[in-house]
PDB file of N, CA and C in Angstrom:
ATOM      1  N   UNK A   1     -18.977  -8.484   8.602  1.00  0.00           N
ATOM      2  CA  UNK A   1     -18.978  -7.218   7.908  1.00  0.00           C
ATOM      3  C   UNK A   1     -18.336  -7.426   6.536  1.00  0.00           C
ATOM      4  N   UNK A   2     -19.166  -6.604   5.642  1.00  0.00           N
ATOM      5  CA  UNK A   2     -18.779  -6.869   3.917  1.00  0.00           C
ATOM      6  C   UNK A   2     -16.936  -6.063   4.039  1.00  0.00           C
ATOM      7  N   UNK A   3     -16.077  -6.673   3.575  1.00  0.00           N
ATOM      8  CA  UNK A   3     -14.961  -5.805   2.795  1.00  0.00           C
ATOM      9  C   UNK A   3     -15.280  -5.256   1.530  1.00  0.00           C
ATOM     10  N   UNK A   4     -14.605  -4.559   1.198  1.00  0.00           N
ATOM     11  CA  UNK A   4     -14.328  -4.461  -0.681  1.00  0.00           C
ATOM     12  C   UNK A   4     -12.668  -4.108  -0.762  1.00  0.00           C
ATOM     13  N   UNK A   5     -12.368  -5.125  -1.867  1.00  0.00           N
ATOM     14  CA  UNK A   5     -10.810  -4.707  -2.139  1.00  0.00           C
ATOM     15  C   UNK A   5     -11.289  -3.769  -3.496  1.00  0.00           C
ATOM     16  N   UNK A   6     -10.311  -2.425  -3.224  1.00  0.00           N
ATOM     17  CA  UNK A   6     -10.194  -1.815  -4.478  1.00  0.00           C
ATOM     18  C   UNK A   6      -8.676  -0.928  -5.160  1.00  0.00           C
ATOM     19  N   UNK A   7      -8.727  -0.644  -6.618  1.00  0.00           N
ATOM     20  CA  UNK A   7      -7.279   0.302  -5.948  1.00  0.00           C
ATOM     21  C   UNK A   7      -7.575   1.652  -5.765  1.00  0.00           C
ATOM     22  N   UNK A   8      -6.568   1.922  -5.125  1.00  0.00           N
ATOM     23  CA  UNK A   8      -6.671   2.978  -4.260  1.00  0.00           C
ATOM     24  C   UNK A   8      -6.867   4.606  -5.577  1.00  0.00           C
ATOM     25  N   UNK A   9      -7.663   5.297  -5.021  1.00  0.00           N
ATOM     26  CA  UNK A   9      -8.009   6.532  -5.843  1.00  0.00           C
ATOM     27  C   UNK A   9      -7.730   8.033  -5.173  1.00  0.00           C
ATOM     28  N   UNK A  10      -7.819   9.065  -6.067  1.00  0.00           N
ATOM     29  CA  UNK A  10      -7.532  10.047  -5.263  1.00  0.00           C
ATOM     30  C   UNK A  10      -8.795  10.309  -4.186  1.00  0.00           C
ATOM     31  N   UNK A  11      -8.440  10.440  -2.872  1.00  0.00           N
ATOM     32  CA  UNK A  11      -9.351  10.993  -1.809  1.00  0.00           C
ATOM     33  C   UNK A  11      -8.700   9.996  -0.942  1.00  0.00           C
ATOM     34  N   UNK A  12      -7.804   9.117  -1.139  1.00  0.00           N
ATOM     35  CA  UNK A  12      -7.382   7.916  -0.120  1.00  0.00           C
ATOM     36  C   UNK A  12      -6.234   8.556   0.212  1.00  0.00           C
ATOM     37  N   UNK A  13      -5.181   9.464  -0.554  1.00  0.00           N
ATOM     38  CA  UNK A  13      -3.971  10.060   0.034  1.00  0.00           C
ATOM     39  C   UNK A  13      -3.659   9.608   1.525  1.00  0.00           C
ATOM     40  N   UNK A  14      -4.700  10.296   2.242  1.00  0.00           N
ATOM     41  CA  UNK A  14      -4.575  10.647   3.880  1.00  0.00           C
ATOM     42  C   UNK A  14      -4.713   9.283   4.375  1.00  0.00           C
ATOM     43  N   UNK A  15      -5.889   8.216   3.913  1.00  0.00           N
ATOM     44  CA  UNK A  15      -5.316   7.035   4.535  1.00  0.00           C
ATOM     45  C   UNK A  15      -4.882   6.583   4.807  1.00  0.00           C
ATOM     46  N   UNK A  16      -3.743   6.396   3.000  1.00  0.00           N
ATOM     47  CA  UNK A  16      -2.713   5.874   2.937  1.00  0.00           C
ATOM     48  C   UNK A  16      -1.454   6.112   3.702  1.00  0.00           C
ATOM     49  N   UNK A  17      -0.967   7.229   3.958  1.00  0.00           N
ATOM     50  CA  UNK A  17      -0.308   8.599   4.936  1.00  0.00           C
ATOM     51  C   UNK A  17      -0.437   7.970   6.310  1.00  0.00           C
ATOM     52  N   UNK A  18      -1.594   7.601   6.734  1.00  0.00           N
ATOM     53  CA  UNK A  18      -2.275   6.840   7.944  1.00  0.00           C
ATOM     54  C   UNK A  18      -1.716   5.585   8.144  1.00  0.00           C
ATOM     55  N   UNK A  19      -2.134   4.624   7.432  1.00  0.00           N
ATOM     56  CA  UNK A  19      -1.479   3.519   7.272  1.00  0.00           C
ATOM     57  C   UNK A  19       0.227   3.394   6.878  1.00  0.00           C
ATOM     58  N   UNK A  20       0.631   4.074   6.459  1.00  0.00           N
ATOM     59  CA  UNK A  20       2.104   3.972   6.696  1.00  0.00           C
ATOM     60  C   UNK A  20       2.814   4.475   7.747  1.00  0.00           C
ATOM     61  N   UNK A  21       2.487   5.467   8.205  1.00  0.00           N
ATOM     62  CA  UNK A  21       2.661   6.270  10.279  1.00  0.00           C
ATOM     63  C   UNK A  21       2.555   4.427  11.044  1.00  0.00           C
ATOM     64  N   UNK A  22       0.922   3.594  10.738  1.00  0.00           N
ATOM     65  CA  UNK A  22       0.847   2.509  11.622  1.00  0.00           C
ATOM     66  C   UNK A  22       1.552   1.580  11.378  1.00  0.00           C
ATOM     67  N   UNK A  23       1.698   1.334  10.305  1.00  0.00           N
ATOM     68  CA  UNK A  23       3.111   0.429   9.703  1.00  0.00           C
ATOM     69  C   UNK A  23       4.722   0.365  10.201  1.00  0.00           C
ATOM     70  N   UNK A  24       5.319   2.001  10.529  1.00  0.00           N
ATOM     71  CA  UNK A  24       6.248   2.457  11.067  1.00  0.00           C
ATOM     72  C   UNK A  24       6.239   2.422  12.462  1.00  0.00           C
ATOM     73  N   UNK A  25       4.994   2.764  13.240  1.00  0.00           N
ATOM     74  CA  UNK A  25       4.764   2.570  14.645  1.00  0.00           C
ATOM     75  C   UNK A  25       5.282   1.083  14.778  1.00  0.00           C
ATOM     76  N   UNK A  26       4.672  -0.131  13.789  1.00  0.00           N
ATOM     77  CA  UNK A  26       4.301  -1.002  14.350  1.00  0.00           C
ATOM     78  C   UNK A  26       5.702  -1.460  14.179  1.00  0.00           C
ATOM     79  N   UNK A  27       6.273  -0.905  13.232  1.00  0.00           N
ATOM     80  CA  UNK A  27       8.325  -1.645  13.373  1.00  0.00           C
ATOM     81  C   UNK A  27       8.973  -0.725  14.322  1.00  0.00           C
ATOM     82  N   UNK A  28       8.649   0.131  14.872  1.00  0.00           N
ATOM     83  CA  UNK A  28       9.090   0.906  15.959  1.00  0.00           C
ATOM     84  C   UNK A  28       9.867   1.762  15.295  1.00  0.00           C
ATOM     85  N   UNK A  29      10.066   2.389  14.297  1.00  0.00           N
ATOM     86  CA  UNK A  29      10.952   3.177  13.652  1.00  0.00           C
ATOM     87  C   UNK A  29      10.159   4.571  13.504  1.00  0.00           C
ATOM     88  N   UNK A  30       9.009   5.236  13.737  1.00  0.00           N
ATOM     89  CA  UNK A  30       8.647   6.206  13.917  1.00  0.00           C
ATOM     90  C   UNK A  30       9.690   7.489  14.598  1.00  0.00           C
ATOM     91  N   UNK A  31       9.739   8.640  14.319  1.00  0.00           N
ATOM     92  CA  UNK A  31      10.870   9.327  14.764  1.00  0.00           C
ATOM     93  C   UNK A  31      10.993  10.626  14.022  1.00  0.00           C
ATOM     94  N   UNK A  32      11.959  11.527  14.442  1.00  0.00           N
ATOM     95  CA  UNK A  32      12.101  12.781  13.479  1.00  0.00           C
ATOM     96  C   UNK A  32      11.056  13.773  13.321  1.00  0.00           C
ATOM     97  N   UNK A  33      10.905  14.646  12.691  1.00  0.00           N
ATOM     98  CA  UNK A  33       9.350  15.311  12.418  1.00  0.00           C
ATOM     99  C   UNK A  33       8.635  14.739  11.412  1.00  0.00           C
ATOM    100  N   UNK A  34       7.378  14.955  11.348  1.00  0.00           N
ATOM    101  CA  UNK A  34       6.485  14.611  10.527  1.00  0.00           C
ATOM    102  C   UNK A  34       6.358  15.314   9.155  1.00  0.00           C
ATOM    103  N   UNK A  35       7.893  15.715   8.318  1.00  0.00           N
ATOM    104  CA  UNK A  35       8.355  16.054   7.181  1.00  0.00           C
ATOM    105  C   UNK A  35       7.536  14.906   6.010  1.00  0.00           C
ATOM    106  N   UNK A  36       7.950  13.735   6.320  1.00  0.00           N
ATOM    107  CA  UNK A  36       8.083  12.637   5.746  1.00  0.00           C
ATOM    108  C   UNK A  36       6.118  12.821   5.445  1.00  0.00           C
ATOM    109  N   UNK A  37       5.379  13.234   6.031  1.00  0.00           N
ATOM    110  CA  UNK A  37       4.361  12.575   5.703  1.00  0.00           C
ATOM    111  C   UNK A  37       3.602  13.974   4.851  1.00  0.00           C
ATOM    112  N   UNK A  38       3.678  14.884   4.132  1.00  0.00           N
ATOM    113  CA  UNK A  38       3.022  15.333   3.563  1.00  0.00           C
ATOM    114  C   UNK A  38       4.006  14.914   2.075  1.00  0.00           C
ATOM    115  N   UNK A  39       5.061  14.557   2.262  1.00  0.00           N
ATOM    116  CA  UNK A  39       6.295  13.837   1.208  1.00  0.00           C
ATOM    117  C   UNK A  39       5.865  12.888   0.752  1.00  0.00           C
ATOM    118  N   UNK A  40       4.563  11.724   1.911  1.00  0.00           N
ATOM    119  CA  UNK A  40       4.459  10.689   1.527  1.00  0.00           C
ATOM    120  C   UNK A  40       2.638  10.774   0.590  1.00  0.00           C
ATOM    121  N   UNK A  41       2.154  11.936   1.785  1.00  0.00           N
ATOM    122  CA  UNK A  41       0.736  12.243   0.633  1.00  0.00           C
ATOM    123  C   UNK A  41       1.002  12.596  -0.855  1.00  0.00           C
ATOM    124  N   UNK A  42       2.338  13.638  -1.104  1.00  0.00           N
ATOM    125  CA  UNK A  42       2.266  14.091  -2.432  1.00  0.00           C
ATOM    126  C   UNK A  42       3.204  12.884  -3.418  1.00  0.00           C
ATOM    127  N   UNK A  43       3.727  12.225  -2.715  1.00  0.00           N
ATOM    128  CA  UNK A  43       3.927  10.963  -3.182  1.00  0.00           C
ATOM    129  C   UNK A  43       2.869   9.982  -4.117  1.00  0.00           C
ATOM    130  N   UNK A  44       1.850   9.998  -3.164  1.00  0.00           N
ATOM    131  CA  UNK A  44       0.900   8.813  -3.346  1.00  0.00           C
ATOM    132  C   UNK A  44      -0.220   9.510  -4.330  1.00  0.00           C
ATOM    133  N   UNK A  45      -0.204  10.982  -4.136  1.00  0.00           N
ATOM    134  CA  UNK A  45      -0.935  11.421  -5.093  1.00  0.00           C
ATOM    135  C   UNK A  45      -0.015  11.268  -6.596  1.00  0.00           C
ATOM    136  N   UNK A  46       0.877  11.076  -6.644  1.00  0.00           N
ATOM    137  CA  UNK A  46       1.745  11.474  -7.870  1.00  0.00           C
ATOM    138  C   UNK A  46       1.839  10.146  -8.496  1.00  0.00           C
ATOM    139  N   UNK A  47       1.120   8.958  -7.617  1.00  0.00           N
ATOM    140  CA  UNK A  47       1.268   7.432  -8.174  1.00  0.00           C
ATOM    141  C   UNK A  47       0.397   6.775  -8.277  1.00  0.00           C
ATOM    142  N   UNK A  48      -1.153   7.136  -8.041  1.00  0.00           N
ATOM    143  CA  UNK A  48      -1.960   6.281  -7.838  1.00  0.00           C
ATOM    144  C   UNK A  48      -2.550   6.404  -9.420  1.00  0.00           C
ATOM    145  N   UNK A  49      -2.123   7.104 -10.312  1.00  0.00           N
ATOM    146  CA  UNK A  49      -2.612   6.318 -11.905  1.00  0.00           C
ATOM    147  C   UNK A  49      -1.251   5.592 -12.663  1.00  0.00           C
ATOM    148  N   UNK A  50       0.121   6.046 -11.854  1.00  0.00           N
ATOM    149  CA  UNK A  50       0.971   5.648 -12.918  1.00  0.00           C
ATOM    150  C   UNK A  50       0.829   3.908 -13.018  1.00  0.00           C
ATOM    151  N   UNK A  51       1.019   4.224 -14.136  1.00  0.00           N
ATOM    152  CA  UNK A  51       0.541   2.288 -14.601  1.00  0.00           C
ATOM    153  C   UNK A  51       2.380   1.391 -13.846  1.00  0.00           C
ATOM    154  N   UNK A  52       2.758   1.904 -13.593  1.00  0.00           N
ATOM    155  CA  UNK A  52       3.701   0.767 -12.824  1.00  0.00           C
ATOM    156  C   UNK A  52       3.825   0.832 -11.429  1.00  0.00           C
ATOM    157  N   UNK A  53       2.785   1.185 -10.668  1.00  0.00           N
ATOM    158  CA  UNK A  53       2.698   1.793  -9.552  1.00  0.00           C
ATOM    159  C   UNK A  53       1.214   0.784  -8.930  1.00  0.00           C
ATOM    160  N   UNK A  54       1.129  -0.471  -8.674  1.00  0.00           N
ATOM    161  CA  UNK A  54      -0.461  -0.451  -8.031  1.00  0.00           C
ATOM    162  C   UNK A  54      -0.456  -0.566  -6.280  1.00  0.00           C
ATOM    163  N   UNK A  55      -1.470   0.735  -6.296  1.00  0.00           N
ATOM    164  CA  UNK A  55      -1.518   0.827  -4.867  1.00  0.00           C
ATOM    165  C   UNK A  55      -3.268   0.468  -4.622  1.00  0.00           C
ATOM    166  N   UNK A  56      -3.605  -0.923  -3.755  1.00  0.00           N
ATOM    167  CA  UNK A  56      -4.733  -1.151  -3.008  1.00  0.00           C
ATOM    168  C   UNK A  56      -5.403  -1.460  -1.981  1.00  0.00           C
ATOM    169  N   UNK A  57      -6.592  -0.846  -1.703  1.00  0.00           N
ATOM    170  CA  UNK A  57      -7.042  -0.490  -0.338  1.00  0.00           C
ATOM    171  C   UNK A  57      -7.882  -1.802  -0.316  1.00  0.00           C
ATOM    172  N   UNK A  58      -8.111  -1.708   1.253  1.00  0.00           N
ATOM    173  CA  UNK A  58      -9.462  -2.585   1.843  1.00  0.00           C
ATOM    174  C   UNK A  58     -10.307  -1.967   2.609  1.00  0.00           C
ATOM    175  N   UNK A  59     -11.344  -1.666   1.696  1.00  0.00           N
ATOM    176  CA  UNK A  59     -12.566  -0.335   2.438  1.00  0.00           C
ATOM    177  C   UNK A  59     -13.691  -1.437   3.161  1.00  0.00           C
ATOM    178  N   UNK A  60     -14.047  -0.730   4.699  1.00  0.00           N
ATOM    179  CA  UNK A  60     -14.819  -1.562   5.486  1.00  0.00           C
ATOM    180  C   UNK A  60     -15.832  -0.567   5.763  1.00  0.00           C
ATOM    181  N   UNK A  61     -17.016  -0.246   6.189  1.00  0.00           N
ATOM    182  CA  UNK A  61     -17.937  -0.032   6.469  1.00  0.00           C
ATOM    183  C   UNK A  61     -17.365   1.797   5.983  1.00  0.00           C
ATOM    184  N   UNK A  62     -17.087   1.728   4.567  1.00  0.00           N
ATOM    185  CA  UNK A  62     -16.900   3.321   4.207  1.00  0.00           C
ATOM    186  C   UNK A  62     -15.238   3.791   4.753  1.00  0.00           C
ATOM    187  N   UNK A  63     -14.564   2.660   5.217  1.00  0.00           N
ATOM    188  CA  UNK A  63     -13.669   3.492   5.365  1.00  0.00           C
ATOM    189  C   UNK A  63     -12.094   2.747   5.242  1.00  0.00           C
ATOM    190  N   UNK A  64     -10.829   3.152   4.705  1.00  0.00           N
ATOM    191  CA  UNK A  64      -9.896   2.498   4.084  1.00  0.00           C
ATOM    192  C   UNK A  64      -9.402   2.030   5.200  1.00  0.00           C
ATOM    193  N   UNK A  65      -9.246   0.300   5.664  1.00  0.00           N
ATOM    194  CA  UNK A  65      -8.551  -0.208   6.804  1.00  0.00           C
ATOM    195  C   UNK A  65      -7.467  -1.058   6.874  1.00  0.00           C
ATOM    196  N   UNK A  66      -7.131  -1.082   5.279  1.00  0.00           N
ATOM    197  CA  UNK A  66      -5.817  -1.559   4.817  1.00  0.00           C
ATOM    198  C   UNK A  66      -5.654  -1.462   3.315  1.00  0.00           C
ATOM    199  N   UNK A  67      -3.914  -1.180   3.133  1.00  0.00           N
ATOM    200  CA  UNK A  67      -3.233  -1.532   1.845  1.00  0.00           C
ATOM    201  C   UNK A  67      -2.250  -1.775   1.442  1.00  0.00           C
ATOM    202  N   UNK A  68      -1.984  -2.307   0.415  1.00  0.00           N
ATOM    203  CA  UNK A  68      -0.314  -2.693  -0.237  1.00  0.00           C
ATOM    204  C   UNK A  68       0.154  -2.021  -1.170  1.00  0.00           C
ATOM    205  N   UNK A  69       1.277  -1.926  -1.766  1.00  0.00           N
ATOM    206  CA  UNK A  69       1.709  -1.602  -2.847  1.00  0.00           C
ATOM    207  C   UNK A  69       2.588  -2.591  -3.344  1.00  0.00           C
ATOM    208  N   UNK A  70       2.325  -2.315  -5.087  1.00  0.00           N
ATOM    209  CA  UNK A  70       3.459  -2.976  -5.634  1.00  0.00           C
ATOM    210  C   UNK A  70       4.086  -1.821  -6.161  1.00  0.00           C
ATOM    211  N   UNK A  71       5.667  -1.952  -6.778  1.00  0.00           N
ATOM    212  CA  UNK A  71       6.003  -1.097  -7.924  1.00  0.00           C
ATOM    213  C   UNK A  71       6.728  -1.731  -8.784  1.00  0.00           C
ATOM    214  N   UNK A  72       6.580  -1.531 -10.290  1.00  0.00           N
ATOM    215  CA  UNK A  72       7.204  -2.518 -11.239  1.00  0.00           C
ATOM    216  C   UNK A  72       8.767  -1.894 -10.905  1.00  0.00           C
ATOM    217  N   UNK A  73      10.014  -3.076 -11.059  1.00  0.00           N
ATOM    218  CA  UNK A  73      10.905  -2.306 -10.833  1.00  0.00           C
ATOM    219  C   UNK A  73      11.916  -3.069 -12.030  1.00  0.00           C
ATOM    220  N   UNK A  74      13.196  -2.385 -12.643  1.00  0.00           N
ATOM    221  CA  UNK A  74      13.523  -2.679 -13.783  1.00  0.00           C
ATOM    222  C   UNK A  74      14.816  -3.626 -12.647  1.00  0.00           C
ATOM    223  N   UNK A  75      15.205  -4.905 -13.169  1.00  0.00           N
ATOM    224  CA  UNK A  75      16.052  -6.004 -12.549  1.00  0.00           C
ATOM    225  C   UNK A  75      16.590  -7.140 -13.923  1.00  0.00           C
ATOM    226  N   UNK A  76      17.630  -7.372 -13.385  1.00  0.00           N
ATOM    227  CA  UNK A  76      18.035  -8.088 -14.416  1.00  0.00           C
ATOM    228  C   UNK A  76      17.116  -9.315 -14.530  1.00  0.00           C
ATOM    229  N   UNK A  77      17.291 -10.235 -16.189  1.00  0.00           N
ATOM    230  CA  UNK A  77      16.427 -11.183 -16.294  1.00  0.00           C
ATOM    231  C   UNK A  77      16.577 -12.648 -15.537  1.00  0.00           C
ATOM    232  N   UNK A  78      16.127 -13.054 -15.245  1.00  0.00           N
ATOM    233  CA  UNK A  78      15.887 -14.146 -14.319  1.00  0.00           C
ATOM    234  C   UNK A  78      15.059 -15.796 -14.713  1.00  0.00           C
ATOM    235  N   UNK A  79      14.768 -16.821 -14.274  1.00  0.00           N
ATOM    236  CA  UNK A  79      14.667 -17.697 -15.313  1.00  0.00           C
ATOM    237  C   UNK A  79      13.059 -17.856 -14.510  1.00  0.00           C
ATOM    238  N   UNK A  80      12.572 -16.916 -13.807  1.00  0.00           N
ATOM    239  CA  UNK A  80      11.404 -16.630 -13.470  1.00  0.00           C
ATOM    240  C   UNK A  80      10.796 -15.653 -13.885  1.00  0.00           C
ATOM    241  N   UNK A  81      11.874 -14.523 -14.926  1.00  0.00           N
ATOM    242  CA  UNK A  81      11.426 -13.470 -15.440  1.00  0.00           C
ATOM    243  C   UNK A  81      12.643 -13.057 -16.514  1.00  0.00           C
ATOM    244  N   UNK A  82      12.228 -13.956 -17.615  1.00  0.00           N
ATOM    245  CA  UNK A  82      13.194 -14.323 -18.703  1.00  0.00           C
ATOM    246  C   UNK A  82      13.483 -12.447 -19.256  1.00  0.00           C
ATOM    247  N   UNK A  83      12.574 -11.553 -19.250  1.00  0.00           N
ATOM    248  CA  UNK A  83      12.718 -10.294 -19.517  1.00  0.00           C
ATOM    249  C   UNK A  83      12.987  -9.368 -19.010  1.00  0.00           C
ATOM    250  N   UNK A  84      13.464  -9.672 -17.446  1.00  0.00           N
ATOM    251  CA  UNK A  84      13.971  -8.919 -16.192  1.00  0.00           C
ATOM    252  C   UNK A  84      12.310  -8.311 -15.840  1.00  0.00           C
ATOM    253  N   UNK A  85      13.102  -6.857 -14.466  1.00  0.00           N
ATOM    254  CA  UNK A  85      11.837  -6.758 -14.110  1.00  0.00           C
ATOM    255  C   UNK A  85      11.511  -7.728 -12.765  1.00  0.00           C
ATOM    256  N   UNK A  86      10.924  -6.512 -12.133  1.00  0.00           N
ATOM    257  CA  UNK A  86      10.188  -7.451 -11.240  1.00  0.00           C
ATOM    258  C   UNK A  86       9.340  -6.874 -10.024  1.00  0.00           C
ATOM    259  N   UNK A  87       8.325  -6.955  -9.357  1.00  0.00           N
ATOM    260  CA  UNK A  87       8.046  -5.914  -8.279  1.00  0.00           C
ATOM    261  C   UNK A  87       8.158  -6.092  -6.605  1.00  0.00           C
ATOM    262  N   UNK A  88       8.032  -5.024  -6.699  1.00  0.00           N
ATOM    263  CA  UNK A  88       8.775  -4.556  -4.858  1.00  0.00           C
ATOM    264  C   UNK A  88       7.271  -4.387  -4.227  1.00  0.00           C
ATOM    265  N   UNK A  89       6.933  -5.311  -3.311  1.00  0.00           N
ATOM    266  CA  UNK A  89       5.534  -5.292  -2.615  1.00  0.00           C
ATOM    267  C   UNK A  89       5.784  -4.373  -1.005  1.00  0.00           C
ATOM    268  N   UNK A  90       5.520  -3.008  -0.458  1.00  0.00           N
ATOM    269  CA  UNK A  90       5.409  -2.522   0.380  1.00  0.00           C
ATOM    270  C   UNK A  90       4.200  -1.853   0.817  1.00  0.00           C
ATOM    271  N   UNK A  91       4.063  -0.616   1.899  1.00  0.00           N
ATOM    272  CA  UNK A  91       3.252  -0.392   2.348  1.00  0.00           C
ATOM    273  C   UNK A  91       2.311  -1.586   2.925  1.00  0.00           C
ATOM    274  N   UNK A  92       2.154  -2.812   3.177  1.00  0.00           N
ATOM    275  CA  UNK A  92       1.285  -3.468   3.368  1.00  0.00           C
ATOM    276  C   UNK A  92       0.609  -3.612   5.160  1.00  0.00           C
ATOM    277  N   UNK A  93       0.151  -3.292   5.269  1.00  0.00           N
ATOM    278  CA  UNK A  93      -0.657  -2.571   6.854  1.00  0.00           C
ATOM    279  C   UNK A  93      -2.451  -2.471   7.022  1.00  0.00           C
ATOM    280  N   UNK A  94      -2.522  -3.175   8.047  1.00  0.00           N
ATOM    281  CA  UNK A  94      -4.212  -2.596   8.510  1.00  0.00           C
ATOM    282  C   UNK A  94      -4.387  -1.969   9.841  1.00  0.00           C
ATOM    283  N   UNK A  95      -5.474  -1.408   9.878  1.00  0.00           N
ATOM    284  CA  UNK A  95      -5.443  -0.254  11.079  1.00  0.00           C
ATOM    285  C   UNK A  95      -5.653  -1.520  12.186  1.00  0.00           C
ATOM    286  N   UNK A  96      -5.186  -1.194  13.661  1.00  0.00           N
ATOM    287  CA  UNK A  96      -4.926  -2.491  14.189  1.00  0.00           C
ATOM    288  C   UNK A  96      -6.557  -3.071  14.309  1.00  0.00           C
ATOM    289  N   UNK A  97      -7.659  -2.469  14.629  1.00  0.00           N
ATOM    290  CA  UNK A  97      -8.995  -2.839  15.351  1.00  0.00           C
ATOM    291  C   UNK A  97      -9.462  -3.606  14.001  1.00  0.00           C
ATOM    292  N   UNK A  98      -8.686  -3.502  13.064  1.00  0.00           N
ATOM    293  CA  UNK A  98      -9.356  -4.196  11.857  1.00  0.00           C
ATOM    294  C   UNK A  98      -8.675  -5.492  11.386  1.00  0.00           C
ATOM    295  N   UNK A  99      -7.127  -5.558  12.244  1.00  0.00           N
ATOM    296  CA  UNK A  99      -6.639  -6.709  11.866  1.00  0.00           C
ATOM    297  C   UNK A  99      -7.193  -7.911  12.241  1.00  0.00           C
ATOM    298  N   UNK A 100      -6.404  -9.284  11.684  1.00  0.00           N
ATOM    299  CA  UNK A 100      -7.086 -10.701  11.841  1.00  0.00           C
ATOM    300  C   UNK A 100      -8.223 -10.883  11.108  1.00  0.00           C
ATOM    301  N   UNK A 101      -8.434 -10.253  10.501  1.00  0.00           N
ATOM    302  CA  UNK A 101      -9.974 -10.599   9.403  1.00  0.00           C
ATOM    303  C   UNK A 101      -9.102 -10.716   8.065  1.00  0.00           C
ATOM    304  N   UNK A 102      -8.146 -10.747   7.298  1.00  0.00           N
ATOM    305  CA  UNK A 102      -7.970 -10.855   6.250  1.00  0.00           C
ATOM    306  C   UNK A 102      -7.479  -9.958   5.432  1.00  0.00           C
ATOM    307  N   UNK A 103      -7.744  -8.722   5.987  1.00  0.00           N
ATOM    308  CA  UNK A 103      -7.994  -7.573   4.917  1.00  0.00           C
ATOM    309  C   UNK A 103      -6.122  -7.580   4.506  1.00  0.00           C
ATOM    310  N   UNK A 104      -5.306  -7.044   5.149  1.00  0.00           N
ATOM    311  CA  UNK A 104      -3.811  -6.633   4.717  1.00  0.00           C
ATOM    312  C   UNK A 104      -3.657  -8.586   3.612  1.00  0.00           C
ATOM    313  N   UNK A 105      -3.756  -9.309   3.822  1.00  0.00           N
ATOM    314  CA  UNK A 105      -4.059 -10.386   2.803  1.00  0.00           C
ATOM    315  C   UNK A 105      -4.478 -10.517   1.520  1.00  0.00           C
ATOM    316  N   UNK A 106      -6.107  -9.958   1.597  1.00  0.00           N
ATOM    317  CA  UNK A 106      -6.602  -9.176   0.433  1.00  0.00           C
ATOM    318  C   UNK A 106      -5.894  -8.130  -0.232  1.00  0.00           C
ATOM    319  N   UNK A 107      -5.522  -7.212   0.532  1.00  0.00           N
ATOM    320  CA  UNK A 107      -4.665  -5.800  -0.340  1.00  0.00           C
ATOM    321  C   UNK A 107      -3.227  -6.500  -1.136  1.00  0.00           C
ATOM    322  N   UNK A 108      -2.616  -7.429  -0.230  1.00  0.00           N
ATOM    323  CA  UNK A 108      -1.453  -8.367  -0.957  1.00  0.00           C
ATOM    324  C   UNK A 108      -2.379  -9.130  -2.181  1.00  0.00           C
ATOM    325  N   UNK A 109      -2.668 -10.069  -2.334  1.00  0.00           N
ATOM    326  CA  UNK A 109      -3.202 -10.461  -3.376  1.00  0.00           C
ATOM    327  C   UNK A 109      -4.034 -10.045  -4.363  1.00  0.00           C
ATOM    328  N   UNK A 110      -4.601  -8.385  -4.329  1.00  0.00           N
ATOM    329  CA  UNK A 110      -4.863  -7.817  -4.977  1.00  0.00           C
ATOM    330  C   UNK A 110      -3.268  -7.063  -5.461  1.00  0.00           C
ATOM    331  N   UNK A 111      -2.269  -6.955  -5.551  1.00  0.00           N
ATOM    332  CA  UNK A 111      -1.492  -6.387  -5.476  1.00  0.00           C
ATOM    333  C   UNK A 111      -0.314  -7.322  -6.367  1.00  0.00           C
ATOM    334  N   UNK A 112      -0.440  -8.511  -6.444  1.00  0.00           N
ATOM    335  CA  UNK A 112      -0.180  -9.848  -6.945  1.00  0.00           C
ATOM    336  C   UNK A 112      -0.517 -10.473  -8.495  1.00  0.00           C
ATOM    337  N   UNK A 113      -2.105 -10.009  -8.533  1.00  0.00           N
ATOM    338  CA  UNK A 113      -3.172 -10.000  -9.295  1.00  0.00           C
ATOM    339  C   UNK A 113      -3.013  -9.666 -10.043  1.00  0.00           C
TER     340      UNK A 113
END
């Protein structure tokens, strides 16, 4: 089956929302009410153009089955990053029936890129 890596656009919110619930399941830290997740849709809507923000999906037969994020984050300079700076790679998750093919891989190295 074809993948496509892309970044993520508005209409993916709820995916994304999706994929971070399976992410949390999967560290066992799920808990509390489900506050956190319309926090985390209006979140993701509020970031998916800011230019220091890349969030990307892995769409499979029409539908988002993994993604990562980076975020640029301000850090002192480093002799790997003589100008400081540097990014924080999270969210990275695929829905489980889709794992072992690559895809949460792809969304990292699109994310890298």
């Amino acid at each position: 089956m074809t993948s496509q890596v892309r970044r993520a656009q508005h209409g993916d919110e709820d995916a994304l929302v999706e994929l971070r619930a399976e992410m949390f399941r999967a560290m066992d830290v799920l808990g509390g009410d489900d506050t956190w997740r319309s926090n985390a849709r209006r979140w993701f809507e509020q970031h998916l153009n800011d230019p220091g923000c890349g969030i990307f999906v892995v769409i499979e037969s029409g539908r988002v089955v993994a993604c990562a994020m980076g975020l640029l984050r301000d850090a002192a300079p480093s002799p790997t990053s003589p100008d400081g700076g540097d990014v924080l790679i999270s969210n990275v998750c695929t829905v489980p029936e889709h794992r072992g093919r690559g895809h949460g891989r792809a969304a990292f190295e699109a994310v890298v890129h």
